[in-house]
C-alpha atoms as a PDB file:
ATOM      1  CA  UNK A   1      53.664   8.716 102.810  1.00  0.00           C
ATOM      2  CA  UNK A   2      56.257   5.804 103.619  1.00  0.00           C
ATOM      3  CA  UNK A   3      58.662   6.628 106.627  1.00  0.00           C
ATOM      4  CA  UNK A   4      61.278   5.619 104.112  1.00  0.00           C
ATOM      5  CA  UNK A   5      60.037   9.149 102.324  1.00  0.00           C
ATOM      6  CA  UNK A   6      60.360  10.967 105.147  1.00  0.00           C
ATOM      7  CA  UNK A   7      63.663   9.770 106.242  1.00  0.00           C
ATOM      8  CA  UNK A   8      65.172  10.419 102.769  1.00  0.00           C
ATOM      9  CA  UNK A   9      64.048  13.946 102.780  1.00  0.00           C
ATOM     10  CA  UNK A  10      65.230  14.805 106.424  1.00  0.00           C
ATOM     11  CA  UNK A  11      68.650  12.770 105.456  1.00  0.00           C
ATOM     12  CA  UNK A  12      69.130  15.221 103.016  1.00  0.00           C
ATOM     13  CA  UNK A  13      68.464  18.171 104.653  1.00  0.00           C
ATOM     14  CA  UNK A  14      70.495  17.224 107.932  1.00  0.00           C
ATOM     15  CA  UNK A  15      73.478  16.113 105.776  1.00  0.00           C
ATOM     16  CA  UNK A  16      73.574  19.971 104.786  1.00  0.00           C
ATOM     17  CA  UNK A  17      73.268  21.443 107.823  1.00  0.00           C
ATOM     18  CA  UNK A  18      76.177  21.816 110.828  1.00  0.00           C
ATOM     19  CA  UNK A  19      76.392  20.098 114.169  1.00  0.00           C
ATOM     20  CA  UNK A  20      75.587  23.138 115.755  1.00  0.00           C
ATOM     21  CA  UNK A  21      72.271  23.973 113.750  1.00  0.00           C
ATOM     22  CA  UNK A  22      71.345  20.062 114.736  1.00  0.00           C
ATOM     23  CA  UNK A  23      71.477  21.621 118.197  1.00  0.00           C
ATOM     24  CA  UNK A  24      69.465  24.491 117.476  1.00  0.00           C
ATOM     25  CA  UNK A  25      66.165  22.112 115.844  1.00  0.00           C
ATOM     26  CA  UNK A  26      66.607  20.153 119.246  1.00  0.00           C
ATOM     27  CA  UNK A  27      66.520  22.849 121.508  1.00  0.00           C
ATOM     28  CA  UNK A  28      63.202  23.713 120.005  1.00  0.00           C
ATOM     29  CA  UNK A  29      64.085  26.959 118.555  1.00  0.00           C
ATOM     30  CA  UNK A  30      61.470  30.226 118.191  1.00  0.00           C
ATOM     31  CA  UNK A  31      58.984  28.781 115.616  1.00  0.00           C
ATOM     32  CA  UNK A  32      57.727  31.172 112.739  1.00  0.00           C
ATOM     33  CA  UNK A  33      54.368  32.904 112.485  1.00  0.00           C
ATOM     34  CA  UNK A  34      52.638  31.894 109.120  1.00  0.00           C
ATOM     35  CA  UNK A  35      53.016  35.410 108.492  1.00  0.00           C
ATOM     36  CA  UNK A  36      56.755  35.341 108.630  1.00  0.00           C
ATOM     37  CA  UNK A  37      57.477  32.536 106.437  1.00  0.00           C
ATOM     38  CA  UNK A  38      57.071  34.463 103.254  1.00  0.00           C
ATOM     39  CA  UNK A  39      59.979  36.793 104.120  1.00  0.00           C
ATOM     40  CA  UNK A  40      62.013  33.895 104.965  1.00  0.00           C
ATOM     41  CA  UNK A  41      61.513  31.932 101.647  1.00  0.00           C
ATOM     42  CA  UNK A  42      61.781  35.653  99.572  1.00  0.00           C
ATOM     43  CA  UNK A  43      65.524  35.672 101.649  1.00  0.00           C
ATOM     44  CA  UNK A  44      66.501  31.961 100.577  1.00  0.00           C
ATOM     45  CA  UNK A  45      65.493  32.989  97.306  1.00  0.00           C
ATOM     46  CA  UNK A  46      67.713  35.640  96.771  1.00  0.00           C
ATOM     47  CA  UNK A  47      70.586  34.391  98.947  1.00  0.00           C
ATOM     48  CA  UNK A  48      70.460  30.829  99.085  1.00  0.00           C
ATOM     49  CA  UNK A  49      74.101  30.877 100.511  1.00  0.00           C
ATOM     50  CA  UNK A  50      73.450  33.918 102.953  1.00  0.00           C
ATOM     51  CA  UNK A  51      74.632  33.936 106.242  1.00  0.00           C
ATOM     52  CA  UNK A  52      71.199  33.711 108.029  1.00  0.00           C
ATOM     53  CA  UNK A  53      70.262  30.792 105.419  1.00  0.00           C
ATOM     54  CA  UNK A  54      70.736  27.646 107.471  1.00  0.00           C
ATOM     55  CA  UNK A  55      68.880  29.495 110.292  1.00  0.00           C
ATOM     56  CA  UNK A  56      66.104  30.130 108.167  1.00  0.00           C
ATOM     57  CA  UNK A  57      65.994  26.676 106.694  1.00  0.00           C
ATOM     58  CA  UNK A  58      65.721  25.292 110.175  1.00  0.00           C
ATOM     59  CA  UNK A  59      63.468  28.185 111.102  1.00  0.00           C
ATOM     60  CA  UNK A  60      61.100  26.873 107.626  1.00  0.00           C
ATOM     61  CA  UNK A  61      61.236  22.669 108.639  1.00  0.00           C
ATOM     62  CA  UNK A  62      60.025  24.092 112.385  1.00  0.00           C
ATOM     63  CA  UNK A  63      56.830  25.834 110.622  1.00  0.00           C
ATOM     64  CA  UNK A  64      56.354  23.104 108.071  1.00  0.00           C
ATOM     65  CA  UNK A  65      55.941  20.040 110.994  1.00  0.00           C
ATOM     66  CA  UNK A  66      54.285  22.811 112.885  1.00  0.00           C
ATOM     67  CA  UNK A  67      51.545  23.938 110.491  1.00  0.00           C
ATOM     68  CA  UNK A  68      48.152  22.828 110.089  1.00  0.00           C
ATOM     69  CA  UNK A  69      46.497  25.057 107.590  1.00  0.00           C
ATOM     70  CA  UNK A  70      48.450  23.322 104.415  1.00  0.00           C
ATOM     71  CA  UNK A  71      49.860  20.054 103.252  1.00  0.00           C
ATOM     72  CA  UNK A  72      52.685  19.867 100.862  1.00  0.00           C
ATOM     73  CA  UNK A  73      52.635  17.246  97.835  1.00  0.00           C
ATOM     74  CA  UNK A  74      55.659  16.334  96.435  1.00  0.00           C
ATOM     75  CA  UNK A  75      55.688  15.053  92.752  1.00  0.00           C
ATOM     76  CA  UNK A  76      59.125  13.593  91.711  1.00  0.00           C
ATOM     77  CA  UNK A  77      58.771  14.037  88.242  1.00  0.00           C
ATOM     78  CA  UNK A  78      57.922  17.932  88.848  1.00  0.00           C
ATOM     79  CA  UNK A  79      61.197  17.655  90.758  1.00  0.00           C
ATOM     80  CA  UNK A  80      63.451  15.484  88.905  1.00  0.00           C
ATOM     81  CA  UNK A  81      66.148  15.226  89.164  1.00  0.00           C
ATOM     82  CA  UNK A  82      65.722  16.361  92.630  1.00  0.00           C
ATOM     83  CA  UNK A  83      65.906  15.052  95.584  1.00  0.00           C
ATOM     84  CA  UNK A  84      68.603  12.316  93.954  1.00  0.00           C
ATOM     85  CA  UNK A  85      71.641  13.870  96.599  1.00  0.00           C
ATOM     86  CA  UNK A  86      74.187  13.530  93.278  1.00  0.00           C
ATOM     87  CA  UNK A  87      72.390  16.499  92.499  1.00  0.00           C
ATOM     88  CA  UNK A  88      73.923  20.027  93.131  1.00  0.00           C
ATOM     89  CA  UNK A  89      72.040  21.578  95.996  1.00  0.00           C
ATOM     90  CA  UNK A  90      69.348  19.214  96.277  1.00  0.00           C
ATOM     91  CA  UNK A  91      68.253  19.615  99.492  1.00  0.00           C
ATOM     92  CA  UNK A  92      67.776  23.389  99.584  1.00  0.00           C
ATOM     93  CA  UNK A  93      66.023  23.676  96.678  1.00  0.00           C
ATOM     94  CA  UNK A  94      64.130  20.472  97.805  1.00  0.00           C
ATOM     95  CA  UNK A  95      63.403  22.377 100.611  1.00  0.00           C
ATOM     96  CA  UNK A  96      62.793  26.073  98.702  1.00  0.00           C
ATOM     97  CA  UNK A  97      59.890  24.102  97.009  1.00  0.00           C
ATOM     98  CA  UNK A  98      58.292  22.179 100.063  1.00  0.00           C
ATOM     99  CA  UNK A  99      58.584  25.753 101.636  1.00  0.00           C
ATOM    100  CA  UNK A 100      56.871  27.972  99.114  1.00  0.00           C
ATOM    101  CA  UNK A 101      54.076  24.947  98.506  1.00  0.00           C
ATOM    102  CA  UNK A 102      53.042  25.938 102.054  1.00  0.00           C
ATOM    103  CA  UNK A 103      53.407  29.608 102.076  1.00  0.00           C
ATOM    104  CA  UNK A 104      51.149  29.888  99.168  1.00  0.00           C
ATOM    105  CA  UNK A 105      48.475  27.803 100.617  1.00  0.00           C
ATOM    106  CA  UNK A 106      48.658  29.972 103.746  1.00  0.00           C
ATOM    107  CA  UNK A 107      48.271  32.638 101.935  1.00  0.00           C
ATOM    108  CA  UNK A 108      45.804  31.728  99.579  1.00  0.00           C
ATOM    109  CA  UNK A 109      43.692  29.358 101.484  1.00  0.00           C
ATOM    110  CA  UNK A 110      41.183  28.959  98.415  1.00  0.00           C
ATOM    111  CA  UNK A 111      44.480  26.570  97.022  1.00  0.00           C
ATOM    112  CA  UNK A 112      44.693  24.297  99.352  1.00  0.00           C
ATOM    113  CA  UNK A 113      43.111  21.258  97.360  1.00  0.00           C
ATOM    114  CA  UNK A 114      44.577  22.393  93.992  1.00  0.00           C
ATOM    115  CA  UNK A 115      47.596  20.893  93.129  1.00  0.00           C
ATOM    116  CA  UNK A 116      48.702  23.195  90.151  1.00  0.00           C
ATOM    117  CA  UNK A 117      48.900  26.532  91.994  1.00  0.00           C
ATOM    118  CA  UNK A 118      50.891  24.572  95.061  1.00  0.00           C
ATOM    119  CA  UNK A 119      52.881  23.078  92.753  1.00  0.00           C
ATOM    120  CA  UNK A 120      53.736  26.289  90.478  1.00  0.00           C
ATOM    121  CA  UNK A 121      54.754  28.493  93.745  1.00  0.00           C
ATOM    122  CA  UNK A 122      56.817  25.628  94.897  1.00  0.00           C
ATOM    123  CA  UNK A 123      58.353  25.788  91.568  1.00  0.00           C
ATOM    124  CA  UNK A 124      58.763  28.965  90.583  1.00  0.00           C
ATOM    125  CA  UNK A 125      59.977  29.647  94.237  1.00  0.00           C
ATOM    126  CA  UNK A 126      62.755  26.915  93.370  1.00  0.00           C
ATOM    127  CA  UNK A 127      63.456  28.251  90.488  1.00  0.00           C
ATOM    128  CA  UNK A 128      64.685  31.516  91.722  1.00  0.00           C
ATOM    129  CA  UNK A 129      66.616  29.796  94.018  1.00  0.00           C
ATOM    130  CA  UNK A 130      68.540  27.691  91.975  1.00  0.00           C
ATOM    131  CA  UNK A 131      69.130  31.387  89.088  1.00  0.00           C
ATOM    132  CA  UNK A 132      70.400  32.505  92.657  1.00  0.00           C
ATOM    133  CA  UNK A 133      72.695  29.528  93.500  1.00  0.00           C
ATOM    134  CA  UNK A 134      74.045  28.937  89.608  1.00  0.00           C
ATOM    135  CA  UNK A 135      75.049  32.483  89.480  1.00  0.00           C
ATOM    136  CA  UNK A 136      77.620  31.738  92.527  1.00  0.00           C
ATOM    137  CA  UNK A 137      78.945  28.416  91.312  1.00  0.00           C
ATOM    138  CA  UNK A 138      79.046  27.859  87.507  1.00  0.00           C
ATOM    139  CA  UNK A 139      78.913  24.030  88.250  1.00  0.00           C
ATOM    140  CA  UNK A 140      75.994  23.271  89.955  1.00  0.00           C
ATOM    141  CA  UNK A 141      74.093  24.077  86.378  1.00  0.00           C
ATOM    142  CA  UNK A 142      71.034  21.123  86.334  1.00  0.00           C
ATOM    143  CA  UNK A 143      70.016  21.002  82.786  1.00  0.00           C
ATOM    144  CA  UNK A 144      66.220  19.930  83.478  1.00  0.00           C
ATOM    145  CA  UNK A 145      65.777  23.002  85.586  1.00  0.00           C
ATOM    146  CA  UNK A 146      67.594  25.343  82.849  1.00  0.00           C
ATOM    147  CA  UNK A 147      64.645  23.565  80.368  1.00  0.00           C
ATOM    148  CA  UNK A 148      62.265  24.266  82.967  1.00  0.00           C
ATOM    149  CA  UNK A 149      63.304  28.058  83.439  1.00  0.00           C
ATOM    150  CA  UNK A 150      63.059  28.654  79.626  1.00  0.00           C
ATOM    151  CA  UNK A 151      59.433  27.381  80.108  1.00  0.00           C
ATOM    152  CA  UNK A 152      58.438  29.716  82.733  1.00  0.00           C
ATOM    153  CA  UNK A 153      59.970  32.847  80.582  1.00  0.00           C
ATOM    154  CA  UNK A 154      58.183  31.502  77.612  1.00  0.00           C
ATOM    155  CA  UNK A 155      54.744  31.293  79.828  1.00  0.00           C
ATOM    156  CA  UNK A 156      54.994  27.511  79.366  1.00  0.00           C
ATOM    157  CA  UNK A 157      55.435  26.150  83.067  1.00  0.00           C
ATOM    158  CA  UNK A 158      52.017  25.386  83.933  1.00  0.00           C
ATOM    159  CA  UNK A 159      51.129  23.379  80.910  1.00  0.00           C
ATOM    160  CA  UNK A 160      54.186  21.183  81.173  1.00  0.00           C
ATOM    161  CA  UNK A 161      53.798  20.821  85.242  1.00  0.00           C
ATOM    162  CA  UNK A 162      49.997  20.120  84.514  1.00  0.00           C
ATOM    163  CA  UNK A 163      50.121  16.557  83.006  1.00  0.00           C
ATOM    164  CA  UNK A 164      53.263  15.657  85.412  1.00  0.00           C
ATOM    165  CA  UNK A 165      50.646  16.004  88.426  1.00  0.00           C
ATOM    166  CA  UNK A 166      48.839  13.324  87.743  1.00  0.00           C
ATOM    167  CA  UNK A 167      52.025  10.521  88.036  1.00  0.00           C
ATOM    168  CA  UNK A 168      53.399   9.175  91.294  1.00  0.00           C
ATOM    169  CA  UNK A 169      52.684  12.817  93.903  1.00  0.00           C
ATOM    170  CA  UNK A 170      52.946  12.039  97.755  1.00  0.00           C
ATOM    171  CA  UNK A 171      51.940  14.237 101.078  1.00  0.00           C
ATOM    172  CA  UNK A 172      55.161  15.347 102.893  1.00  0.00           C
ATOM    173  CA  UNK A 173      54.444  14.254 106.427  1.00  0.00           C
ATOM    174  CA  UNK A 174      56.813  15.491 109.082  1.00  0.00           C
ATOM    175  CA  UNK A 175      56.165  14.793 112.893  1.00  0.00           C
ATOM    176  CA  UNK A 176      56.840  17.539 115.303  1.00  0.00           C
END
């Protein structure tokens, strides 16, 4: 993936996150267990705004440039209009998606290589997210995520992510 990648995404994630929590990543905070991870993404989830949310978030980046057993692809026209940083909460549900893409090849190792299922948690993990952040602020509504949330209650998702996958899809690398 071009460092130019990588920079945007950690640009976008730092510009949401304090001086203080800049402190915390480099003081090399506790690092989660693999088996942790899902409660953390399950908490952003449902309280993308909570008070232990930034924590996590930095908790999550630490165990994605720490972990070996997945690697996160990152399609841009799954995404769309995310990351663009115009976009209302971009980089947490950037990072919601990159999250849950790992946790679900952790814990279903048999995924690894398959892009659909990766893709799909990642999705459906930022979906639930962004129900969760809409219902606090009106105004961060994203109309290509409201078309793709009717898809997923219709049972339509995974044949409109399917043909997406096979456009422009890069590896997320991050260096520890």
């Amino acid at each position: 993936m071009p460092k130019f990648v990588v920079a945007l995404l950690l640009f976008v994630w730092l510009t949401h996150v304090s001086a203080e929590e800049i402190e915390v990543v480099h003081s090399e905070p506790p690092r989660l267990q693999d088996n942790e991870a899902a409660a953390a993404i399950s908490y952003l989830e449902i309280k993308p705004r909570g008070e232990m949310a930034h924590g996590l978030r930095t908790l999550l980046l630490r165990w994605l440039q720490s972990g070996t057993k997945f690697s996160v692809i990152v399609c841009p026209a799954v995404l769309m209009p995310v990351p663009d940083d115009s976009v209302p909460n971009a980089a947490e549900l950037l990072g919601q998606f990159m999250f849950a893409n790992a946790a679900h090849q952790v814990e279903h190792p048999e995924d690894r290589n398959e892009m659909l299922p990766n893709q799909l948690a990642g999705l459906h993990s930022m979906l639930r997210t962004y129900v969760a952040l809409l219902a606090s602020d009106s105004r961060s509504r994203i109309s290509r995520f409201d078309a793709l949330l009717k898809l997923e209650q219709e049972g339509r998702l995974s044949a409109e992510v399917e043909p997406l996958l096979k456009q422009d899809c890069r590896a997320v690398i991050l260096n520890d």
